[in-house]
N, C-alpha and C. Protein backbone atom coordinates (compact mmCIF):
# COMPACT_ATOMS: atom_id res chain seq x y z
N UNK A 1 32.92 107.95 -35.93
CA UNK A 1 31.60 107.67 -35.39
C UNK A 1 31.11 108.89 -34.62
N UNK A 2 29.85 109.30 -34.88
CA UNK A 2 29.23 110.76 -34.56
C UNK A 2 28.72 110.43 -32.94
N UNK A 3 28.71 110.68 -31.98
CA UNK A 3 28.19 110.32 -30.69
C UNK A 3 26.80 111.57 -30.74
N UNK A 4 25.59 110.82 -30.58
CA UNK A 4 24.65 112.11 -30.41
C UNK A 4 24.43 112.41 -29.02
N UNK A 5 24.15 113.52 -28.64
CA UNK A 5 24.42 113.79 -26.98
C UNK A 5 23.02 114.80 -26.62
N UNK A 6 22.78 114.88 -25.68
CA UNK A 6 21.77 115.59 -24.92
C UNK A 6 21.70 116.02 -23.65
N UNK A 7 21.70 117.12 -23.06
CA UNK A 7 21.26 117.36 -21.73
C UNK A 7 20.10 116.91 -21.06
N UNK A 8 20.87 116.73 -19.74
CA UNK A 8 19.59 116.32 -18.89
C UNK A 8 19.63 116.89 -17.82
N UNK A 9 19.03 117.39 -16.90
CA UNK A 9 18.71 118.25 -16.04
C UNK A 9 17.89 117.51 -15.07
N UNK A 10 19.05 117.71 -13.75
CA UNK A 10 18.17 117.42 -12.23
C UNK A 10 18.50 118.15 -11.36
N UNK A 11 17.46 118.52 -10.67
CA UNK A 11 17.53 119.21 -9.30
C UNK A 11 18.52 120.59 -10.03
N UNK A 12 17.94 121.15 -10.92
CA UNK A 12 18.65 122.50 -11.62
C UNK A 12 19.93 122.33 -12.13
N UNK A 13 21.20 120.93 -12.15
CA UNK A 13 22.61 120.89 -12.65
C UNK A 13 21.79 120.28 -13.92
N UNK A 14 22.79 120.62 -15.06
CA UNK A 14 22.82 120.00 -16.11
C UNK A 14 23.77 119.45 -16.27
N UNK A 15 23.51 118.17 -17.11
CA UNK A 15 24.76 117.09 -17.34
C UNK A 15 24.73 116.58 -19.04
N UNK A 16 25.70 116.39 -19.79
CA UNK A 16 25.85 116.48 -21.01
C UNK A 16 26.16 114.67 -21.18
N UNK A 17 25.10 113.92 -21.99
CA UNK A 17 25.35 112.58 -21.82
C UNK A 17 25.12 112.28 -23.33
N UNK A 18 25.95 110.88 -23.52
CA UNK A 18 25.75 110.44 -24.79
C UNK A 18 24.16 109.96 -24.75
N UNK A 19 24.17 109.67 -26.59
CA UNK A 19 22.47 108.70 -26.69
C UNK A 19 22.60 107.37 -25.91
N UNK A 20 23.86 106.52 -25.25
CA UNK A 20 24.17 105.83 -24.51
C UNK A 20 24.15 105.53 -22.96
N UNK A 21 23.21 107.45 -22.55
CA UNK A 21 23.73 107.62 -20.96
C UNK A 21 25.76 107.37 -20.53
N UNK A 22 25.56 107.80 -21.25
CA UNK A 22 27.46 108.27 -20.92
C UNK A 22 27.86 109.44 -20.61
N UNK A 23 28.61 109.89 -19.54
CA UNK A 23 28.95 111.24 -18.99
C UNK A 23 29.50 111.77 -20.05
N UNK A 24 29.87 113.18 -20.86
CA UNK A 24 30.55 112.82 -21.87
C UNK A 24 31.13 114.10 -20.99
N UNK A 25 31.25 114.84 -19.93
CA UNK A 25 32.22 115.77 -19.18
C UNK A 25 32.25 115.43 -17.87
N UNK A 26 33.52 114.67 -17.71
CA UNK A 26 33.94 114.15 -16.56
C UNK A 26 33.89 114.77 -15.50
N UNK A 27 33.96 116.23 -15.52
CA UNK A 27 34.25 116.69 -14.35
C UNK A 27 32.86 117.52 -13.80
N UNK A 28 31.74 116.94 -14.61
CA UNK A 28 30.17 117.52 -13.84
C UNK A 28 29.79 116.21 -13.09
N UNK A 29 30.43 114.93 -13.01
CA UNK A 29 30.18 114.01 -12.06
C UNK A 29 29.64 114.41 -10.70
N UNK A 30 28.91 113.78 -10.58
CA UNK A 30 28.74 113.55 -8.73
C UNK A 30 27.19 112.61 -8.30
N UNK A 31 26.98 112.71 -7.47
CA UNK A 31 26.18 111.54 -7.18
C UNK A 31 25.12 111.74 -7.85
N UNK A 32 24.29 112.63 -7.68
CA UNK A 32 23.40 112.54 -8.56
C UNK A 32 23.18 112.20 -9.91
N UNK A 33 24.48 112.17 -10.73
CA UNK A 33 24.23 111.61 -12.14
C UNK A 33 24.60 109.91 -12.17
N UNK A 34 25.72 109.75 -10.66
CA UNK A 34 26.01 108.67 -10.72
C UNK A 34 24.77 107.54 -10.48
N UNK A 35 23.84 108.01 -9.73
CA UNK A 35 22.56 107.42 -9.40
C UNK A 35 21.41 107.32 -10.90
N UNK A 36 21.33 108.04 -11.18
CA UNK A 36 20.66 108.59 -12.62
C UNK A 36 21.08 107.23 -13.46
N UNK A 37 22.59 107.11 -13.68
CA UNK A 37 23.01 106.05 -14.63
C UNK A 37 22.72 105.05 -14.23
N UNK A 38 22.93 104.63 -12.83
CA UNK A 38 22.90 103.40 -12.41
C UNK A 38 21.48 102.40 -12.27
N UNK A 39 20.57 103.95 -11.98
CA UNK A 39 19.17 103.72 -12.48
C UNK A 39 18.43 103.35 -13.76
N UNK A 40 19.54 104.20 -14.76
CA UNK A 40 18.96 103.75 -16.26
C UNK A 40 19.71 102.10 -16.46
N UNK A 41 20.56 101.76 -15.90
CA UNK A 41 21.39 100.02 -15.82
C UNK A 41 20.34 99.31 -15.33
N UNK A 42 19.36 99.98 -14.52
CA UNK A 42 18.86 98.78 -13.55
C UNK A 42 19.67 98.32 -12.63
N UNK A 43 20.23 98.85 -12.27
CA UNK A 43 21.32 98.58 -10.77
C UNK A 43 21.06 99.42 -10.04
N UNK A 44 21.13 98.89 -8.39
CA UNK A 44 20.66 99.55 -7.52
C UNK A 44 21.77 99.13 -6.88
N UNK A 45 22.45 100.85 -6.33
CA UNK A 45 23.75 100.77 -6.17
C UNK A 45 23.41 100.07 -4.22
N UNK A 46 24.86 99.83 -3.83
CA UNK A 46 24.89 99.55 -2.18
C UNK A 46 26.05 100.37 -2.19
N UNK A 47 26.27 100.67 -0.56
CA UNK A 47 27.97 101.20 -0.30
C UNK A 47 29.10 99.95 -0.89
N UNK A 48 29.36 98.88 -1.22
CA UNK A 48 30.27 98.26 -1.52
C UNK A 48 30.29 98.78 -3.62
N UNK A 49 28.88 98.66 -4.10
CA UNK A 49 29.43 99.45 -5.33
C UNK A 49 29.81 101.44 -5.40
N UNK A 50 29.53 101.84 -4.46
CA UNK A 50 30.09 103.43 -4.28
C UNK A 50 31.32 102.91 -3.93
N UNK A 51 31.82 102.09 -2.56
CA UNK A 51 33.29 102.21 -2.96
C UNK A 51 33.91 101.82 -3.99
N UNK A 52 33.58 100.80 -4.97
CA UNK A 52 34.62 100.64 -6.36
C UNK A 52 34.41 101.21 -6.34
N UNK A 53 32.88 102.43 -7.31
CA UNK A 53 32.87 103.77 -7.83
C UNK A 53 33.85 104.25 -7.89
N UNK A 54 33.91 104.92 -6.85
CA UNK A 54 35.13 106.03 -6.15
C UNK A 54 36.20 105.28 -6.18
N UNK A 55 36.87 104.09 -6.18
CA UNK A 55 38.23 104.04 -6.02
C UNK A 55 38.59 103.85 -7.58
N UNK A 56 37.63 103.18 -8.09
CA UNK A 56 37.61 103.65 -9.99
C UNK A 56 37.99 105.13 -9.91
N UNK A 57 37.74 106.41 -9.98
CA UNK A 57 37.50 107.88 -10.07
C UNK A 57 38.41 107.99 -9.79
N UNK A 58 38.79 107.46 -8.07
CA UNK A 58 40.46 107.81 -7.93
C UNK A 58 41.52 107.16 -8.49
N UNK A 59 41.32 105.58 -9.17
CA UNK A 59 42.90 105.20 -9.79
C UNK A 59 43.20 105.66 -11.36
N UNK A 60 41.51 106.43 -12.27
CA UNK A 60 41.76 107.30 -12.92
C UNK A 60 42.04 108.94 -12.98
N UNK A 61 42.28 109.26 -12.04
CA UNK A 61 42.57 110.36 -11.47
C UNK A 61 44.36 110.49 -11.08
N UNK A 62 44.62 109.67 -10.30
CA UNK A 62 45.64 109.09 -10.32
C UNK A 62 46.93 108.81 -11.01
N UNK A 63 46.19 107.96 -12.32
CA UNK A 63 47.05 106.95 -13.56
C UNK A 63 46.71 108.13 -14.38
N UNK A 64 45.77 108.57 -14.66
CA UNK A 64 45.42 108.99 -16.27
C UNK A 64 44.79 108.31 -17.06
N UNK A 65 44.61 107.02 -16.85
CA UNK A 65 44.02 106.16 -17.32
C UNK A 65 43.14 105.16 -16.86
N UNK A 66 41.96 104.62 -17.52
CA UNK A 66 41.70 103.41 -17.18
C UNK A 66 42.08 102.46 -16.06
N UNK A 67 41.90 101.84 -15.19
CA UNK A 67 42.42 100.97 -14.74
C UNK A 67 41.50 100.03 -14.94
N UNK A 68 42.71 98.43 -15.31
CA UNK A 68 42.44 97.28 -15.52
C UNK A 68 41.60 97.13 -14.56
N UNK A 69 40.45 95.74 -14.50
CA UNK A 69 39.50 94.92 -13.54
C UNK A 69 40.98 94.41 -12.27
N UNK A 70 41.36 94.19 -13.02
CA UNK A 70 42.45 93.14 -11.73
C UNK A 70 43.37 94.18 -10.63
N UNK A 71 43.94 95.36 -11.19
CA UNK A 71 43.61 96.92 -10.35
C UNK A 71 42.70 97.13 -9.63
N UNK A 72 41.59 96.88 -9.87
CA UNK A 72 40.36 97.83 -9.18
C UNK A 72 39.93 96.61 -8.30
N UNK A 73 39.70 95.14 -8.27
CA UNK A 73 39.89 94.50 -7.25
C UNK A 73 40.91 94.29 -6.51
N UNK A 74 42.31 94.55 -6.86
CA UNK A 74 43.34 94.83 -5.69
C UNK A 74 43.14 95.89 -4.41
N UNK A 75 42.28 97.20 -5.46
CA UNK A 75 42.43 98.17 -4.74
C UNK A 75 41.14 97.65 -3.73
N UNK A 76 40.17 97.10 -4.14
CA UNK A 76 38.78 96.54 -3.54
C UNK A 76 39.26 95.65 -2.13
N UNK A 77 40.63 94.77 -2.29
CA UNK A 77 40.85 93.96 -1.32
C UNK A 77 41.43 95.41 -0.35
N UNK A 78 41.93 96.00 -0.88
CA UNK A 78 42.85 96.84 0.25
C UNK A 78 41.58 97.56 1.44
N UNK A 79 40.71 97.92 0.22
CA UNK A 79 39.47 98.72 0.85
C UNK A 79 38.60 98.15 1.67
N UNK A 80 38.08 96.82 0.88
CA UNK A 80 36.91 96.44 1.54
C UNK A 80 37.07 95.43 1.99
N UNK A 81 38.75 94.33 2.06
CA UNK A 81 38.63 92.95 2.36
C UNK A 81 39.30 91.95 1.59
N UNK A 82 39.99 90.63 1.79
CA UNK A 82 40.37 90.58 0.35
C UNK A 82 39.01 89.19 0.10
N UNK A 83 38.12 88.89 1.22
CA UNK A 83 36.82 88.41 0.87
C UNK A 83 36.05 88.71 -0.28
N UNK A 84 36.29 90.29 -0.42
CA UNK A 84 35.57 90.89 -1.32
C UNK A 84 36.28 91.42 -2.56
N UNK A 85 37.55 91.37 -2.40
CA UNK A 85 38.26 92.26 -3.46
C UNK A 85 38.42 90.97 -4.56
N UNK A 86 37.63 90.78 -5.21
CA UNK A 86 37.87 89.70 -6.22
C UNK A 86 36.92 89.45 -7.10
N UNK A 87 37.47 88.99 -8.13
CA UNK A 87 36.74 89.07 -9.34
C UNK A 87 35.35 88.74 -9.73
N UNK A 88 35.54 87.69 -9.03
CA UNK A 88 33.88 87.12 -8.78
C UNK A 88 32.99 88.44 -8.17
N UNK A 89 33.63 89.05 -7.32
CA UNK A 89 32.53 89.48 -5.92
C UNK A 89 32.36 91.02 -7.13
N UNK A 90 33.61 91.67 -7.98
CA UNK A 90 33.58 92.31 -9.06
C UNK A 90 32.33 91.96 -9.75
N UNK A 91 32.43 90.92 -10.44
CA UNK A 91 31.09 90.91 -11.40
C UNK A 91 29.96 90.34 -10.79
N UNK A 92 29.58 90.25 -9.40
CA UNK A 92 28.60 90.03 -9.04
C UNK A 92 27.95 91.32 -8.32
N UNK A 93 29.20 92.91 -8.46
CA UNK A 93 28.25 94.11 -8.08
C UNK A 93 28.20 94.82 -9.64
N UNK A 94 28.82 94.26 -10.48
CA UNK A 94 28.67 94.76 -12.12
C UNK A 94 28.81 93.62 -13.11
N UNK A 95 27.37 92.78 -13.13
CA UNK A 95 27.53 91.95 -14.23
C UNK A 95 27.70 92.30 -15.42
N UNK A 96 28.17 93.61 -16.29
CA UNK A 96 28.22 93.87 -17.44
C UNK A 96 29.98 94.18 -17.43
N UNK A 97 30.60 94.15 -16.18
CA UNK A 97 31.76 94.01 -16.29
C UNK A 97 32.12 95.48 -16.08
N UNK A 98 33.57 95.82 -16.34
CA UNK A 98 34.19 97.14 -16.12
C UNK A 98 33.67 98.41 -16.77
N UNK A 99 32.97 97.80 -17.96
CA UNK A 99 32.66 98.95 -18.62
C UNK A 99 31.47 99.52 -17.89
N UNK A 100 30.66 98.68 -17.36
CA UNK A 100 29.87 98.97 -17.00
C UNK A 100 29.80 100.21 -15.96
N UNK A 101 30.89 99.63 -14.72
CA UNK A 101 31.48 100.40 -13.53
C UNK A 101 32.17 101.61 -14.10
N UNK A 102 32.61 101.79 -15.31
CA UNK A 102 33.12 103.22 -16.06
C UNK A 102 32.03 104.58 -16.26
N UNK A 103 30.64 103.65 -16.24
CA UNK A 103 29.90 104.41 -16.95
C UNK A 103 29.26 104.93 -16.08
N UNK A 104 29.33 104.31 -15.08
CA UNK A 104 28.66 104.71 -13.81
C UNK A 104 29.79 105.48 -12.56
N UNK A 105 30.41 105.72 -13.09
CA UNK A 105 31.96 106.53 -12.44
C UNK A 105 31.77 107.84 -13.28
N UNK A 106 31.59 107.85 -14.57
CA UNK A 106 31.65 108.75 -15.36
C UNK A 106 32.29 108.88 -16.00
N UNK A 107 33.52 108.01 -16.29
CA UNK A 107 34.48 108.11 -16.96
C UNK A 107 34.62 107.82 -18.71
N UNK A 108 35.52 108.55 -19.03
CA UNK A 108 35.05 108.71 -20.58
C UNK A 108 35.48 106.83 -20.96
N UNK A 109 34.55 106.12 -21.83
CA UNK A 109 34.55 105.22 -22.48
C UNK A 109 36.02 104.90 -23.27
N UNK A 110 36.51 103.80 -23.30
CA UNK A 110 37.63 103.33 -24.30
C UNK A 110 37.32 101.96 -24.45
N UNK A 111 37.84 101.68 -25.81
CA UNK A 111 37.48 100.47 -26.50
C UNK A 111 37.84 99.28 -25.82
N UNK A 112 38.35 99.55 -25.20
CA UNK A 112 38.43 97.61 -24.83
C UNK A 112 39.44 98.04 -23.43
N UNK A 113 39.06 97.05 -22.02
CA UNK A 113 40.09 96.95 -21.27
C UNK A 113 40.00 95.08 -20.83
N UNK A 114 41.08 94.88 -19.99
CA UNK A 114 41.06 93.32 -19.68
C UNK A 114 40.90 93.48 -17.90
């Protein structure tokens, strides 16, 4: 499958994204594209979705991989509470689910996580 890609340009950085709005080079991340995406979602981020963000970034940084939903609300209870670190309170700051929170981290896409 061919991914078609395009630059986009703010505030003078360029960022290399799929026809999907997908980071497709992880390491030109930073807020400004993370805002950009989250804007093309229609999500309007708060500090409780910057911290998943970032603790997404860091348990793939970390692992090497992906981390599962049930990971990233563990790490959510450690961070923010365990009020908040849970699945529900998960898909009620990303109703499209993990993938969603990937795309908006920047992280490169994989087919399926649980």
């Amino acid at each position: 499958m061919t991914t078609i890609s395009h630059y986009l340009e703010l505030n003078g950085k360029r960022y290399l994204l799929s026809d999907t709005n997908h980071l497709l080079d992880l390491t030109s991340w930073d807020h400004q594209i993370r805002d950009y995406i989250a804007e093309k979602l229609n999500l309007k981020l708060s500090n409780d979705h910057i911290t998943v963000i970032e603790l997404i970034r860091d348990s793939y940084k970390t692992r090497g991989k992906h981390p599962f939903v049930r990971v990233v609300t563990a790490d959510m209870a450690k961070k923010i509470g365990p009020d908040r670190g849970t699945m529900r309170y998960f898909y009620n700051l990303f109703p499209k689910g993990i993938h969603q929170a990937f795309q908006i981290a920047g992280l490169p896409m994989q087919g399926f996580c649980f």
